[in-house]
C-alpha atoms as a PDB file:
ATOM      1  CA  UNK A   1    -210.078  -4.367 103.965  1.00  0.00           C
ATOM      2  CA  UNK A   2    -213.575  -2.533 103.693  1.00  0.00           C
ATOM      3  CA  UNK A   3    -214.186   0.583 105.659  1.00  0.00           C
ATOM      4  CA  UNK A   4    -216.260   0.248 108.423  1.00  0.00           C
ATOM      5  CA  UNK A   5    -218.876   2.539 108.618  1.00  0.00           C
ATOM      6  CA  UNK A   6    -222.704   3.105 110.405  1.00  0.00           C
ATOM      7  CA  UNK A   7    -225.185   4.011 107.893  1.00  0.00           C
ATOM      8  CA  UNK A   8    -228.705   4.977 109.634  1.00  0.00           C
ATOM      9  CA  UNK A   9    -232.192   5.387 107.998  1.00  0.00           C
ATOM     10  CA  UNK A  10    -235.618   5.209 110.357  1.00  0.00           C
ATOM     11  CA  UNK A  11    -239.564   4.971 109.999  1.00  0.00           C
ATOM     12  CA  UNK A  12    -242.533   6.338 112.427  1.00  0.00           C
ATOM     13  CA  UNK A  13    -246.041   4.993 113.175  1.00  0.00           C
ATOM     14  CA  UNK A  14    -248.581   6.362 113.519  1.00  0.00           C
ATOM     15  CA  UNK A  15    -248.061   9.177 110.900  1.00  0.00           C
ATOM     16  CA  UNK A  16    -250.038  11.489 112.701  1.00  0.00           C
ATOM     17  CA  UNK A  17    -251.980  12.422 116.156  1.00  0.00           C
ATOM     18  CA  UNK A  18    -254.295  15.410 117.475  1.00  0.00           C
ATOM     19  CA  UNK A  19    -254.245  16.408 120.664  1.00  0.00           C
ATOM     20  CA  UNK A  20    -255.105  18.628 123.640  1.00  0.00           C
ATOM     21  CA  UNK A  21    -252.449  21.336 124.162  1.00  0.00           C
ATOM     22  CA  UNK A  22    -250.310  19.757 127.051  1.00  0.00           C
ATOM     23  CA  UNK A  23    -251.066  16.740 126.613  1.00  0.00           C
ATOM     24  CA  UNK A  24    -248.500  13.756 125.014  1.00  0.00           C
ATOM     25  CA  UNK A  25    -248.885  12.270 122.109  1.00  0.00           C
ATOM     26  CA  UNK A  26    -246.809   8.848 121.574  1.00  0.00           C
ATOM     27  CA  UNK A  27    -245.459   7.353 118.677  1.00  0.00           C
ATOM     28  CA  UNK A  28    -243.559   4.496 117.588  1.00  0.00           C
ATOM     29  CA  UNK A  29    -240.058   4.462 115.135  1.00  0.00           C
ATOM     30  CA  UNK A  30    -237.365   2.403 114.055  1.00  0.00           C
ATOM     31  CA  UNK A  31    -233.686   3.170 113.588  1.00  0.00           C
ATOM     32  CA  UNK A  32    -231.794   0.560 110.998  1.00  0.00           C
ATOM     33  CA  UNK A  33    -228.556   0.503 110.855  1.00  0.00           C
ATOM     34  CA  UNK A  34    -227.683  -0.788 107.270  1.00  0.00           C
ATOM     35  CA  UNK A  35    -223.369  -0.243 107.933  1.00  0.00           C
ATOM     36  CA  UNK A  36    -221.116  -2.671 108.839  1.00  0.00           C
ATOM     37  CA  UNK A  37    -219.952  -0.916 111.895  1.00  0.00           C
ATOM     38  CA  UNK A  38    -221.731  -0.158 115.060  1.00  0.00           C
ATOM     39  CA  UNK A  39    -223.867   3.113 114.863  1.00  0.00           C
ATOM     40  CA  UNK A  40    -223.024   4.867 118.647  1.00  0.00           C
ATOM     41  CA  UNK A  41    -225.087   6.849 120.906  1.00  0.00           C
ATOM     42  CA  UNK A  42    -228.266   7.023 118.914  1.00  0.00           C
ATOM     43  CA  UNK A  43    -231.176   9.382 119.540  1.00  0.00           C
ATOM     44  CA  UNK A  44    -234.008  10.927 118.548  1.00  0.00           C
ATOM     45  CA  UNK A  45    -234.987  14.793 119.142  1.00  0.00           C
ATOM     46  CA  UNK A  46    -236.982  18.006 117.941  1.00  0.00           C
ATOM     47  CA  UNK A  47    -236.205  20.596 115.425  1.00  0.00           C
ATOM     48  CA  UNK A  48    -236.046  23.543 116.204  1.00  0.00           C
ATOM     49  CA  UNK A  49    -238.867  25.979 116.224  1.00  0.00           C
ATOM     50  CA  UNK A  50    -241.578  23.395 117.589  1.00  0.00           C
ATOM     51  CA  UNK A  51    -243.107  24.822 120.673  1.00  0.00           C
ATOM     52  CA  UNK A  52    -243.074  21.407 122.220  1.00  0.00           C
ATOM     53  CA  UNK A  53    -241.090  19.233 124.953  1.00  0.00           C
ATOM     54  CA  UNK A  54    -239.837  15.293 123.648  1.00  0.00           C
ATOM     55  CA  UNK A  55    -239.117  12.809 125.356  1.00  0.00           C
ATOM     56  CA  UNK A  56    -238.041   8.992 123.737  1.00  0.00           C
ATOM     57  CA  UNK A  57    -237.217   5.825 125.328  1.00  0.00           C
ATOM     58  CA  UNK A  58    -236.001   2.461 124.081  1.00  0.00           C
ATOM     59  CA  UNK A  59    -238.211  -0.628 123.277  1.00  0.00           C
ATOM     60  CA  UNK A  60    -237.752  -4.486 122.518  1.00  0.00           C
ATOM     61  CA  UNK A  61    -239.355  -6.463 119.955  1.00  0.00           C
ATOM     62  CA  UNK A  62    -242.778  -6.032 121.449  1.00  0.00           C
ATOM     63  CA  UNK A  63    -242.347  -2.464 122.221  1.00  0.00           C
ATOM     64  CA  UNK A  64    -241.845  -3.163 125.707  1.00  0.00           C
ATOM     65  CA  UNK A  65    -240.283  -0.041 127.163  1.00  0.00           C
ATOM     66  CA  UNK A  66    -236.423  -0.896 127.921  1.00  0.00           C
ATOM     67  CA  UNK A  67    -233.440   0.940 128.898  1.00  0.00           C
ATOM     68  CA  UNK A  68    -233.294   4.802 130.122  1.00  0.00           C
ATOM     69  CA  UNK A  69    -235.575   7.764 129.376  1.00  0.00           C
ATOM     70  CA  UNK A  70    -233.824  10.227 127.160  1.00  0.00           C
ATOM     71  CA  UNK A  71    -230.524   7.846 126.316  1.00  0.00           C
ATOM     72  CA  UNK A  72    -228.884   7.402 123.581  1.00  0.00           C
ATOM     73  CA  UNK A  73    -227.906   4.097 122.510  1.00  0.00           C
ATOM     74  CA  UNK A  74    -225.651   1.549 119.841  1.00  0.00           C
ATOM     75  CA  UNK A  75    -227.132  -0.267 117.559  1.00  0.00           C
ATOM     76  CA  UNK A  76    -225.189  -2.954 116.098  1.00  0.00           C
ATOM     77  CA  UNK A  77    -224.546  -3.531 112.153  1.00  0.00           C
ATOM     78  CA  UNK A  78    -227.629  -4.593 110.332  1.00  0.00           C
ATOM     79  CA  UNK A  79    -229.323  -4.318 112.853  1.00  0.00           C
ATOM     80  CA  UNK A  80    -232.984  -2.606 114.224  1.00  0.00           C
ATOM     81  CA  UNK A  81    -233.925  -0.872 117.327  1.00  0.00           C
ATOM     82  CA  UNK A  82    -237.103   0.537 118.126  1.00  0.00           C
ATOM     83  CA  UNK A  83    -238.042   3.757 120.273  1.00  0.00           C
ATOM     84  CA  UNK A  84    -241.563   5.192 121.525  1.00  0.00           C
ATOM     85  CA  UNK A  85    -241.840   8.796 121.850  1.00  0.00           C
ATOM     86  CA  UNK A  86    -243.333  11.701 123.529  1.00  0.00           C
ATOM     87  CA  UNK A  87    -244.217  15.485 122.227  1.00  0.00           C
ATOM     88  CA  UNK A  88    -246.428  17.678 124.301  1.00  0.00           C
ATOM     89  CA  UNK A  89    -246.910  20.798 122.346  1.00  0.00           C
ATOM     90  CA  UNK A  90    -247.615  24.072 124.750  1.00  0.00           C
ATOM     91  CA  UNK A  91    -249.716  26.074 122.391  1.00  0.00           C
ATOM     92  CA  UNK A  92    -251.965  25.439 119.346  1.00  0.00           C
ATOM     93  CA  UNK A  93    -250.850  23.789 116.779  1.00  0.00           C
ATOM     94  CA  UNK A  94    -252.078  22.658 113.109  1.00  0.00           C
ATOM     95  CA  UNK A  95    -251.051  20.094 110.803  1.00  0.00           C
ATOM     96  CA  UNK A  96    -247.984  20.526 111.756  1.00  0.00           C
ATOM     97  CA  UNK A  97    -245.486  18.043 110.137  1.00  0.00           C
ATOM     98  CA  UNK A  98    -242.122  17.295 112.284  1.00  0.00           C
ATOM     99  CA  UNK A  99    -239.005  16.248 110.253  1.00  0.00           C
ATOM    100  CA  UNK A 100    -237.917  14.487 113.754  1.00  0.00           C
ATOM    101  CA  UNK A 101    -233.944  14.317 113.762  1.00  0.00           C
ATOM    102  CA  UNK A 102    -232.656  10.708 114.040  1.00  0.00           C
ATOM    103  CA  UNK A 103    -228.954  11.026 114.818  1.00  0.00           C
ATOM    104  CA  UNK A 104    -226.071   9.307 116.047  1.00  0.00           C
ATOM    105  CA  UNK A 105    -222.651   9.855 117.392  1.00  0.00           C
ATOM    106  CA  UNK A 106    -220.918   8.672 114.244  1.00  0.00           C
ATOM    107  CA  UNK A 107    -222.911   8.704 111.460  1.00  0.00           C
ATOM    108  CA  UNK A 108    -225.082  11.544 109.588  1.00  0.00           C
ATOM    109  CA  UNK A 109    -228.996  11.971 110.643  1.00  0.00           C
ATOM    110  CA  UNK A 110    -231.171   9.875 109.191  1.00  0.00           C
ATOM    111  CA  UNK A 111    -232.890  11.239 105.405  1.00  0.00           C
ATOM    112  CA  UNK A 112    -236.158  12.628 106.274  1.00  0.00           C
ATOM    113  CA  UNK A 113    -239.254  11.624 103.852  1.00  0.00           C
ATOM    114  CA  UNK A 114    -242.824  12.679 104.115  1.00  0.00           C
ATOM    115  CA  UNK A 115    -244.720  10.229 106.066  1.00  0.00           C
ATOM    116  CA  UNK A 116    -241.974   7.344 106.236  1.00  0.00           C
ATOM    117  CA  UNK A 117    -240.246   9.328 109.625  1.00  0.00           C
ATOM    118  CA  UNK A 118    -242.059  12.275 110.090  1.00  0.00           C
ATOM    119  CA  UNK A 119    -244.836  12.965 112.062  1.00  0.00           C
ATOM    120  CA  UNK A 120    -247.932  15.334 111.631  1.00  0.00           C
ATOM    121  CA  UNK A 121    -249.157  17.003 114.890  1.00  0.00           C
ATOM    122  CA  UNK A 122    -252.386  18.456 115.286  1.00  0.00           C
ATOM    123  CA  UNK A 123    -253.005  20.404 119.184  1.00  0.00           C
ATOM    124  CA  UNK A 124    -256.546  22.019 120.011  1.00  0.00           C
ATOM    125  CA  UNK A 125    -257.260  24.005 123.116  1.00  0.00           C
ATOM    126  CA  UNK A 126    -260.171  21.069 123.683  1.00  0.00           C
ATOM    127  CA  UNK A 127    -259.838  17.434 122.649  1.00  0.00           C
ATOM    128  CA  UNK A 128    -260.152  16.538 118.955  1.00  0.00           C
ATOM    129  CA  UNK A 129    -260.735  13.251 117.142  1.00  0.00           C
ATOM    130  CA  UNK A 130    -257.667  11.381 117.258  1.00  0.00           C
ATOM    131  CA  UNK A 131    -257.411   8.554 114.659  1.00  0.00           C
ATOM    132  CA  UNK A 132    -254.931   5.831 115.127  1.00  0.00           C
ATOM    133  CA  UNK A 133    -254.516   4.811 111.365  1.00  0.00           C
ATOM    134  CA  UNK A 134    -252.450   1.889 109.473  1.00  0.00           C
ATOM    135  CA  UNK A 135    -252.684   1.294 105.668  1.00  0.00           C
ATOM    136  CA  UNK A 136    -252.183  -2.487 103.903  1.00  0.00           C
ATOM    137  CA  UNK A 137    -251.978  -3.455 100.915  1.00  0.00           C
ATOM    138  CA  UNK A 138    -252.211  -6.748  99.060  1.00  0.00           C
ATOM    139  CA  UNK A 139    -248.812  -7.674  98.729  1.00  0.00           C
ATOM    140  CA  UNK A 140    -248.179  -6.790 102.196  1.00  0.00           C
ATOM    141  CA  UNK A 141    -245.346  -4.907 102.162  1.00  0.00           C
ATOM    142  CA  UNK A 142    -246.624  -1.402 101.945  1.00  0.00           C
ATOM    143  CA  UNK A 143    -246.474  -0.754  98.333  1.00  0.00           C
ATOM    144  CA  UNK A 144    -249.510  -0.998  95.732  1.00  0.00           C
ATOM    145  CA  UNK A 145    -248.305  -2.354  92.218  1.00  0.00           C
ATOM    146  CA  UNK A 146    -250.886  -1.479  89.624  1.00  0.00           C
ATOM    147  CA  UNK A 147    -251.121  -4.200  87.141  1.00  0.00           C
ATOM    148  CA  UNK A 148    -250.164  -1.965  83.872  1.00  0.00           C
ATOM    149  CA  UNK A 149    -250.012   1.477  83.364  1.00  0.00           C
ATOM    150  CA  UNK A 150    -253.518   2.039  83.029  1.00  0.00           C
ATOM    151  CA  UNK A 151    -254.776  -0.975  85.607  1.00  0.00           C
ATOM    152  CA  UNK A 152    -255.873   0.195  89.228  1.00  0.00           C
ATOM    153  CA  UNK A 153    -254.265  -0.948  92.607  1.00  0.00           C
ATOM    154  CA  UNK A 154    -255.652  -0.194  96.177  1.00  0.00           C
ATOM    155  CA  UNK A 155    -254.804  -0.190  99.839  1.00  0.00           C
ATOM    156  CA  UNK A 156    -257.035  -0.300 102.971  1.00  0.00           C
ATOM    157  CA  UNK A 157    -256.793   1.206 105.925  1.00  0.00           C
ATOM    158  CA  UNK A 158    -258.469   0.471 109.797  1.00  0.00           C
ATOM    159  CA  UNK A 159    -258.945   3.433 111.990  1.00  0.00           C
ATOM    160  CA  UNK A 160    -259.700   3.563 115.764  1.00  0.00           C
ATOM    161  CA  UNK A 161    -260.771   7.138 117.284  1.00  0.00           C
ATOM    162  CA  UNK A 162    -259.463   7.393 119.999  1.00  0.00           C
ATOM    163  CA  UNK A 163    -260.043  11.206 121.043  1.00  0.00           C
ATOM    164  CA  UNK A 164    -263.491  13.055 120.776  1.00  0.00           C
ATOM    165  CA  UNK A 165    -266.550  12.258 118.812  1.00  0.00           C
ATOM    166  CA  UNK A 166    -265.948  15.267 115.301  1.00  0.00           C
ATOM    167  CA  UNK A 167    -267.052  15.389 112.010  1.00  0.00           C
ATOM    168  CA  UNK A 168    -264.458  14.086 109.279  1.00  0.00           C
ATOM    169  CA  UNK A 169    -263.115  14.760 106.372  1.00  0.00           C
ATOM    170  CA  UNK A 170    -261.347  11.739 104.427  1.00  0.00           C
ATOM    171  CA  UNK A 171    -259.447  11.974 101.374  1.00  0.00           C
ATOM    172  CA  UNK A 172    -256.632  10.745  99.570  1.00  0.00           C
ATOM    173  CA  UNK A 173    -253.694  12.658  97.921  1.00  0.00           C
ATOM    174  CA  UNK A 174    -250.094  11.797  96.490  1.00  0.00           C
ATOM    175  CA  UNK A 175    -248.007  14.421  98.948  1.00  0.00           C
ATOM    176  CA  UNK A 176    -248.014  16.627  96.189  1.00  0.00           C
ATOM    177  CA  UNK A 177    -245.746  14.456  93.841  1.00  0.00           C
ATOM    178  CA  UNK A 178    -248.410  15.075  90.731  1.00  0.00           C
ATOM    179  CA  UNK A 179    -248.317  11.396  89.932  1.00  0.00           C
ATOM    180  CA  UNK A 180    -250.371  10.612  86.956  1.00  0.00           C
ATOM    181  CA  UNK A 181    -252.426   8.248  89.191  1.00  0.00           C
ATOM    182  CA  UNK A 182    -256.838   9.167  89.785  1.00  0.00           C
ATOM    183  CA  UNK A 183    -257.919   8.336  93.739  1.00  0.00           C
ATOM    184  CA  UNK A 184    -261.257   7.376  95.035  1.00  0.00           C
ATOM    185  CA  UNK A 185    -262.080   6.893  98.687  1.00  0.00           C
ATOM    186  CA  UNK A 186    -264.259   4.478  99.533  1.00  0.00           C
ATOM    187  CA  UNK A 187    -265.746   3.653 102.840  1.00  0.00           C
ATOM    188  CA  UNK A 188    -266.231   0.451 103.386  1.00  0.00           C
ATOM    189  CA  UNK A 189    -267.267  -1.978 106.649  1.00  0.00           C
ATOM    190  CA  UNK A 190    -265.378  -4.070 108.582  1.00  0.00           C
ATOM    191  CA  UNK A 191    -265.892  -7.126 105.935  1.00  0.00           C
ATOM    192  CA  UNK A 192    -264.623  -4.933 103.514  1.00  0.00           C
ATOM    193  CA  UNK A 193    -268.014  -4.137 101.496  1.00  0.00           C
ATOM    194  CA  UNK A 194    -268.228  -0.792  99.793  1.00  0.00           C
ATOM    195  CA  UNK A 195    -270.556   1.731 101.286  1.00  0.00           C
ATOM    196  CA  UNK A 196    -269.738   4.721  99.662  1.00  0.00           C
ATOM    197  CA  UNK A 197    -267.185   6.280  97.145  1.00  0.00           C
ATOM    198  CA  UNK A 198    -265.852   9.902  96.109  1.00  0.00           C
ATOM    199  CA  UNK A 199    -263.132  11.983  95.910  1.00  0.00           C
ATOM    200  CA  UNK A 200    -263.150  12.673  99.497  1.00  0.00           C
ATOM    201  CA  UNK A 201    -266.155  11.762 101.634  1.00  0.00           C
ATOM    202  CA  UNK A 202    -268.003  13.426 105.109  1.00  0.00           C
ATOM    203  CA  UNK A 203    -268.712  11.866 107.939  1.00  0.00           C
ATOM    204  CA  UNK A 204    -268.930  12.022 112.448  1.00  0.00           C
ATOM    205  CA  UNK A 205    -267.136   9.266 114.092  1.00  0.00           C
ATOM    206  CA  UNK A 206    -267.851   8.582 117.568  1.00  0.00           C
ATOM    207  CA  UNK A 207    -265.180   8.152 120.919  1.00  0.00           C
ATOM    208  CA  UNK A 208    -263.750   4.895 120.100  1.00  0.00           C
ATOM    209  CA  UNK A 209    -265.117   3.600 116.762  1.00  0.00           C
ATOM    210  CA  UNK A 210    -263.265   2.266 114.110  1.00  0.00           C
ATOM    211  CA  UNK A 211    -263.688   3.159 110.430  1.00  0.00           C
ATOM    212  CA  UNK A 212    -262.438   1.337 107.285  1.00  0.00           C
ATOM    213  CA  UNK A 213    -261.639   2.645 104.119  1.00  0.00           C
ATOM    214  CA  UNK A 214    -260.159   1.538 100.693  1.00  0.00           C
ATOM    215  CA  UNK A 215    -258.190   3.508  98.539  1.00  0.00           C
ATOM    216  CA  UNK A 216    -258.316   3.178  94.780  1.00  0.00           C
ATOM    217  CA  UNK A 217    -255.337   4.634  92.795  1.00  0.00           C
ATOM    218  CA  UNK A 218    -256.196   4.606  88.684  1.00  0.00           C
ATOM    219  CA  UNK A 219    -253.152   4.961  86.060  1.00  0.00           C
ATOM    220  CA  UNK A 220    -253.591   6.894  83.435  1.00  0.00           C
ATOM    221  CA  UNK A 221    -250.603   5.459  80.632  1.00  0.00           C
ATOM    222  CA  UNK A 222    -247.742   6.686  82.736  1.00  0.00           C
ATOM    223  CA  UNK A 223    -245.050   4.568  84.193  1.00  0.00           C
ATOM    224  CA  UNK A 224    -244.426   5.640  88.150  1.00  0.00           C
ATOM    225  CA  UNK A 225    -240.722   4.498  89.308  1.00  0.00           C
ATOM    226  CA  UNK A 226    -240.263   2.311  92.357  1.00  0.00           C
ATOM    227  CA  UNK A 227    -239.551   4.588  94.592  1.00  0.00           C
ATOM    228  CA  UNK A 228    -240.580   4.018  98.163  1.00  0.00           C
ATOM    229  CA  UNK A 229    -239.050   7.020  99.727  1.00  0.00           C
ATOM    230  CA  UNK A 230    -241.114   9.399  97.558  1.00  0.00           C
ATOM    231  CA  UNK A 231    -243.783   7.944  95.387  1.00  0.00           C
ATOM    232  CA  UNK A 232    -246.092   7.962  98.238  1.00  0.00           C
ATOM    233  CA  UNK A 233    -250.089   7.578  98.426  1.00  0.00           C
ATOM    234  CA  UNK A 234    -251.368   9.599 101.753  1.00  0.00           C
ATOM    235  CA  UNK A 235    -254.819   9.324 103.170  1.00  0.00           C
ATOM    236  CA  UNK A 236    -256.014  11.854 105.920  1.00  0.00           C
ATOM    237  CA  UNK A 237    -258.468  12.279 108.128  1.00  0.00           C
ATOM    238  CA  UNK A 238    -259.503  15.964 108.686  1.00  0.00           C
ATOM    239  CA  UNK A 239    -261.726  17.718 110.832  1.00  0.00           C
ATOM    240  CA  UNK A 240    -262.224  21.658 110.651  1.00  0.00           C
ATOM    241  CA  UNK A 241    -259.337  21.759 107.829  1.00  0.00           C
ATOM    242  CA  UNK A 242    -257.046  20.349 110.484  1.00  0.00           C
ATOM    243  CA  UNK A 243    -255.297  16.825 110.095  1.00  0.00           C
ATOM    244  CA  UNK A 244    -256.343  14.241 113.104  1.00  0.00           C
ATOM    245  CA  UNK A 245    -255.000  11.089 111.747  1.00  0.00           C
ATOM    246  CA  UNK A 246    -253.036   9.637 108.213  1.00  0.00           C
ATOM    247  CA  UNK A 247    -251.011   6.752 106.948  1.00  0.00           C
ATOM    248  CA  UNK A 248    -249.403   6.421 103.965  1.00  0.00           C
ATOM    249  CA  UNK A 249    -248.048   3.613 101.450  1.00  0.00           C
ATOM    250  CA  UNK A 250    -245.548   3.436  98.319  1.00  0.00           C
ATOM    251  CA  UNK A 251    -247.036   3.290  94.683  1.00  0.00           C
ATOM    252  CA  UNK A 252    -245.968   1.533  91.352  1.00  0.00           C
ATOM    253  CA  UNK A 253    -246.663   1.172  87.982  1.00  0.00           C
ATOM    254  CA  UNK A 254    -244.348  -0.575  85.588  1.00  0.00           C
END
């Protein structure tokens, strides 16, 4: 007779907000319970050492709120629920990236992994840009495949501002994995034409406009190993060095 046992892993989106100090940023995640047994009294909370308050709150399907503030919950074998949370930070804070602890009664925390379920928060004493950004990809299932080892793959991304008008910086990066992969950014409208290309590019955005980029990822000979959890390709929006808005998707080259 198998063991039974609750096996959790979870995922966040947006990757990352900016905000006024004391105000809330939300977010979305997703706890999975891959076990065969029923994962109890699930939650989600701080580390410590963030000067913040958190709040988190059950949702259905269509991330309608449901259930209690602040209570845990079961989640059932195989299956999914979803949360939305709260952090209001109390004093300035930069590019800060939150491993948030996804726990339950009877099984260990969830892994944390760079920009799967963390979550980068950026708090000004005045309100920033705030870009609400999601990445796609062809295949659409969040990972670009490069053709061959030295083909080139892409993913594009929509964001909405939906804090103060700033001036941007966009670029692209791997996390710091050192993946033999070249990026270009390149703006492009919402049709998907090309206005402009570079290694990272300048630009204002206004209250509540919505910019669209591409990202192209070049190999260079190299195989890169399916590996979701890590082989990651990041692209953030900065404004005065500080990060107001990412999103993220896997790479792969056979």
């Amino acid at each position: 007779m198998p063991i039974e046992d609750a096996q959790i892993n979870s995922a966040v989106l947006p990757y990352a907000r900016a905000i006024p100090v004391g105000a809330t940023a939300t977010a979305f995640a997703s706890v999975i319970n891959s076990g065969n047994a029923t994962a109890a009294d699930c939650s989600i909370a701080l580390p410590g050492g963030i000067p913040a308050t958190f709040s988190y709150q059950t949702t259905n399907a269509a991330n309608t709120l449901i259930g209690n503030p602040d209570a845990p919950v079961g989640i059932a074998p195989g299956a999914t629920q979803g949360f939305v949370f709260g952090i209001t930070p109390s004093q300035v804070m930069a590019s800060t990236e939150i491993p948030l602890v996804f726990d339950c009664a009877n099984t260990s925390p969830a892994p944390s992994h760079a920009g799967l379920n963390t979550f980068i928060l950026s708090a000004s004493a005045s309100a920033p840009p705030d870009l609400l950004a999601i990445g796609a990809t062809p295949s659409g299932d969040g990972v670009v495949r490069l053709p061959n080892r030295n083909g080139t793959g892409f993913f594009a991304t929509a964001a909405v501002n939906i804090g103060s008008i700033g001036a941007l910086t966009v670029s692209a990066d791997d996390g710091g994995r050192g993946l033999p992969l070249n990026l270009q950014v390149c703006e492009t409208n919402a049709r998907g034409d090309w206005l402009v290309c570079g290694n990272h590019l300048d630009r204002s955005v206004g209250a509540g406009q919505t910019l669209y980029y591409t990202v192209l990822a070049s190999g260079n000979g190299q195989p890169i190993t399916f590996d979701p959890a890590n082989n990651r390709l990041f692209l953030r929006f900065a404004a005065n060095g500080t990060t107001v808005g990412a999103t993220n998707v896997a790479v792969t080259a056979p």
